[in-house]
Every structure is written in C-alpha cells, then in structure tokens.
N, C-alpha and C. Protein backbone atom coordinates (compact mmCIF):
# COMPACT_ATOMS: atom_id res chain seq x y z
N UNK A 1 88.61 106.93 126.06
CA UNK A 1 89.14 106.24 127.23
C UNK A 1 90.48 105.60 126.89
N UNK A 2 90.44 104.73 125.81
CA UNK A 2 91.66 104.23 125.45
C UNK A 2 92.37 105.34 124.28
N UNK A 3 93.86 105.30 123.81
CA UNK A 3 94.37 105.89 124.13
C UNK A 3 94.61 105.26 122.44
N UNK A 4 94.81 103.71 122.20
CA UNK A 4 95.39 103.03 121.36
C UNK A 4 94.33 102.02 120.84
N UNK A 5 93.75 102.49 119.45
CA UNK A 5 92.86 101.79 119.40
C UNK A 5 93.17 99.85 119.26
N UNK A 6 94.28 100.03 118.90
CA UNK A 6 94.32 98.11 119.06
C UNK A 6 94.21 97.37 120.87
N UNK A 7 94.65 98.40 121.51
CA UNK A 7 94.59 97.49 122.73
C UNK A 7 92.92 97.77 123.45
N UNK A 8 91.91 98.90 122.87
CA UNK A 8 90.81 98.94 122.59
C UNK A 8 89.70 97.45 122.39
N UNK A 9 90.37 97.24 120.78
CA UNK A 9 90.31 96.16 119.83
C UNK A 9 90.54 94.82 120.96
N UNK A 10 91.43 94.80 121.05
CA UNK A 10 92.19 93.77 121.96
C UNK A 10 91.03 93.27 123.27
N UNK A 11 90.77 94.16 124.15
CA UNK A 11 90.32 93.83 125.32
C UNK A 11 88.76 93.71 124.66
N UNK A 12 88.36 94.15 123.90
CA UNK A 12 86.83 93.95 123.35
C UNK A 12 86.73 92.03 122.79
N UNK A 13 87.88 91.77 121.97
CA UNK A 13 87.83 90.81 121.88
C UNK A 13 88.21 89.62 123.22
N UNK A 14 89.16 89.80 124.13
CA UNK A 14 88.85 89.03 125.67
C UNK A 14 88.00 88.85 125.70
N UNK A 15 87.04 89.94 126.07
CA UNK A 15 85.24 90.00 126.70
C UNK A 15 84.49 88.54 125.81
N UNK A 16 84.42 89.35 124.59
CA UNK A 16 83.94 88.45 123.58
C UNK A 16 84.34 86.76 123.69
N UNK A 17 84.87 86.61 123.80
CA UNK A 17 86.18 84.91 124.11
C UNK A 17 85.41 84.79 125.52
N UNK A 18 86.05 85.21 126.62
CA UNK A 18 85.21 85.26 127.82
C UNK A 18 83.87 85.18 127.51
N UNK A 19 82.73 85.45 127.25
CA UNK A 19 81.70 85.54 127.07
C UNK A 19 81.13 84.05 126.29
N UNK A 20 81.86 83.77 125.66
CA UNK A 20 81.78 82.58 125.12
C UNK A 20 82.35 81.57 125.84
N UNK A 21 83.33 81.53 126.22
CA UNK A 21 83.41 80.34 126.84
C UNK A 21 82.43 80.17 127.93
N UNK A 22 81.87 81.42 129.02
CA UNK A 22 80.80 81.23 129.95
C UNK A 22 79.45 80.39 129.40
N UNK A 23 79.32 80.85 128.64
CA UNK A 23 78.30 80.02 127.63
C UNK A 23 78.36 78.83 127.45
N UNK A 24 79.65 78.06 127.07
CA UNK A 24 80.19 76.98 126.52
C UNK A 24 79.75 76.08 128.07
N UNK A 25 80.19 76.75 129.12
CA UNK A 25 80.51 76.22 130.26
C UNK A 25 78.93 76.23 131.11
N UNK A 26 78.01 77.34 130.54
CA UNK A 26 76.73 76.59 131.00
C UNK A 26 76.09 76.26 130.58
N UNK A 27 76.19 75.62 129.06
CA UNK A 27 75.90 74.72 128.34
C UNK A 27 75.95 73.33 128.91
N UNK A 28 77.40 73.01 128.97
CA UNK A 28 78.01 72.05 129.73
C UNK A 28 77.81 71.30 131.23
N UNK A 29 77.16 72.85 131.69
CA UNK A 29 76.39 72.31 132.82
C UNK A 29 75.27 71.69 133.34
N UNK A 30 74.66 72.66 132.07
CA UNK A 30 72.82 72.18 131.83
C UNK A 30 72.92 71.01 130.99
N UNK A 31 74.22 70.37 130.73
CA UNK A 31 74.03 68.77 129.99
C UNK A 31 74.46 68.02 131.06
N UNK A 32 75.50 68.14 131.93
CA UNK A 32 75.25 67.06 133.33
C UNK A 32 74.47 67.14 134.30
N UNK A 33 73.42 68.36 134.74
CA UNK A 33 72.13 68.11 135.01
C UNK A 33 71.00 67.49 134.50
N UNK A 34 70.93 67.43 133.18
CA UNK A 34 70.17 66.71 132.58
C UNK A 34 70.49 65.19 132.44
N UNK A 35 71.88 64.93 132.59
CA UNK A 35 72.27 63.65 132.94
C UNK A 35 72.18 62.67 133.54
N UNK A 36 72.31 63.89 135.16
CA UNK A 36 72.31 63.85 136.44
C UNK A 36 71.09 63.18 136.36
N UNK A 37 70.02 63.95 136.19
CA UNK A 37 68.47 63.64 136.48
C UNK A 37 68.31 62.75 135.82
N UNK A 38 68.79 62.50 134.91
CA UNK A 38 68.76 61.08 134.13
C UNK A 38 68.86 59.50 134.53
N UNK A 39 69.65 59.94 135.25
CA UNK A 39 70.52 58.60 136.18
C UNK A 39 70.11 58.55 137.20
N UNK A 40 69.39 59.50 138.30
CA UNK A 40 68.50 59.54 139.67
C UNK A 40 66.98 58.96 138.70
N UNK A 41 66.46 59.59 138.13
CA UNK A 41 65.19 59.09 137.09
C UNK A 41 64.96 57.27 137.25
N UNK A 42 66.35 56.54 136.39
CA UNK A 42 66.48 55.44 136.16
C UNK A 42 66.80 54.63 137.83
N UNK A 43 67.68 55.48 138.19
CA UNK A 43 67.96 54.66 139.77
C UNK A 43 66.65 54.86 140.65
N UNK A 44 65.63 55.80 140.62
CA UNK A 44 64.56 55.57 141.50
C UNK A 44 63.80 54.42 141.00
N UNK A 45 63.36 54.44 139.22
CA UNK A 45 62.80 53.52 138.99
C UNK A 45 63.22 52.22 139.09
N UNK A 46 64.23 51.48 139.38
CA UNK A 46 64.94 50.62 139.31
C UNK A 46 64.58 50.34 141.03
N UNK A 47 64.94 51.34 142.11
CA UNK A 47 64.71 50.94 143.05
C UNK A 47 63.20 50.42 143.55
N UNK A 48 62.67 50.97 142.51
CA UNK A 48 60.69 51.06 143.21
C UNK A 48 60.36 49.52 142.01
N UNK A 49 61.15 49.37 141.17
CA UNK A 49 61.07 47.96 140.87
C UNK A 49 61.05 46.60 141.58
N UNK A 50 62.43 46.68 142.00
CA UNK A 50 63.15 46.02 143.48
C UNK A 50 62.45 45.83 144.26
N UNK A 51 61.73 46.95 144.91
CA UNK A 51 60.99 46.98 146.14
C UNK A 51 59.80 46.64 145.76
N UNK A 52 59.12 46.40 145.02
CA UNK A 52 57.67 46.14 144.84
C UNK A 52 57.74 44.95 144.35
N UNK A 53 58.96 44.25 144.29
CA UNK A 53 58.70 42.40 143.57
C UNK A 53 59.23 42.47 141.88
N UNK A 54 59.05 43.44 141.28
CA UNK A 54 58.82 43.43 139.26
C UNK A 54 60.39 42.57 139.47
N UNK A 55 60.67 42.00 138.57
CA UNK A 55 61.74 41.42 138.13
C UNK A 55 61.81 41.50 136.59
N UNK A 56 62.83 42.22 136.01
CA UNK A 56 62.41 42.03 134.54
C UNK A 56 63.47 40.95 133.96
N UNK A 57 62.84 40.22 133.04
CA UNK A 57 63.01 39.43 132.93
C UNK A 57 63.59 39.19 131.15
N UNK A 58 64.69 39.20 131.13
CA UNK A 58 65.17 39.98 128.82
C UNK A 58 66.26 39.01 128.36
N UNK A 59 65.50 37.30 128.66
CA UNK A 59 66.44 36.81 127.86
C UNK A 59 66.16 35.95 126.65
C-alpha cells in the first residue's frame, strides 16, 4: 500500500500516540467521575444530616 516504508513507519506511530493519548483521556475521565460521585456522595450525606437534626459537633 505504501510506497515508502518510513512514512509507513510514520503513520503507524500517529495511531500508536493517538491511541494513547485516548487512553490517557479516559483515564482522566473515569477519575472525575469518580470524583464527581465523590462530592454528590458527601453532599447528599451532609444534606440528610441537616435535614434530620445530626449536628456534628469536632471541637
């Protein structure tokens, strides 16, 4: 197909780079979802604190 094996070489390595950074990037994603849920987690419990009277009390 190709003609020249370096520009062969060449576009195999793009893919490769590309391919990795997609990775990198849903890595990155699946760590501010897990964040995400982290911080809704703490803000529900915090709200159902509030609302039911608990006061904590850490001094």
């Amino acid at each position: 197909m190709f003609e020249n094996r370096d520009t062969c070489r060449k576009i195999i390595q793009e893919k490769s780079l590309l391919s990795i950074f997609d990775m990198i990037a849903q890595e990155e994603e699946m760590m501010l979802s897990e964040r995400a849920r982290g911080t809704i987690n703490l803000q529900n419990n915090v709200t159902k604190q509030l609302s039911s009277g608990e006061v904590l009390d850490k001094k």
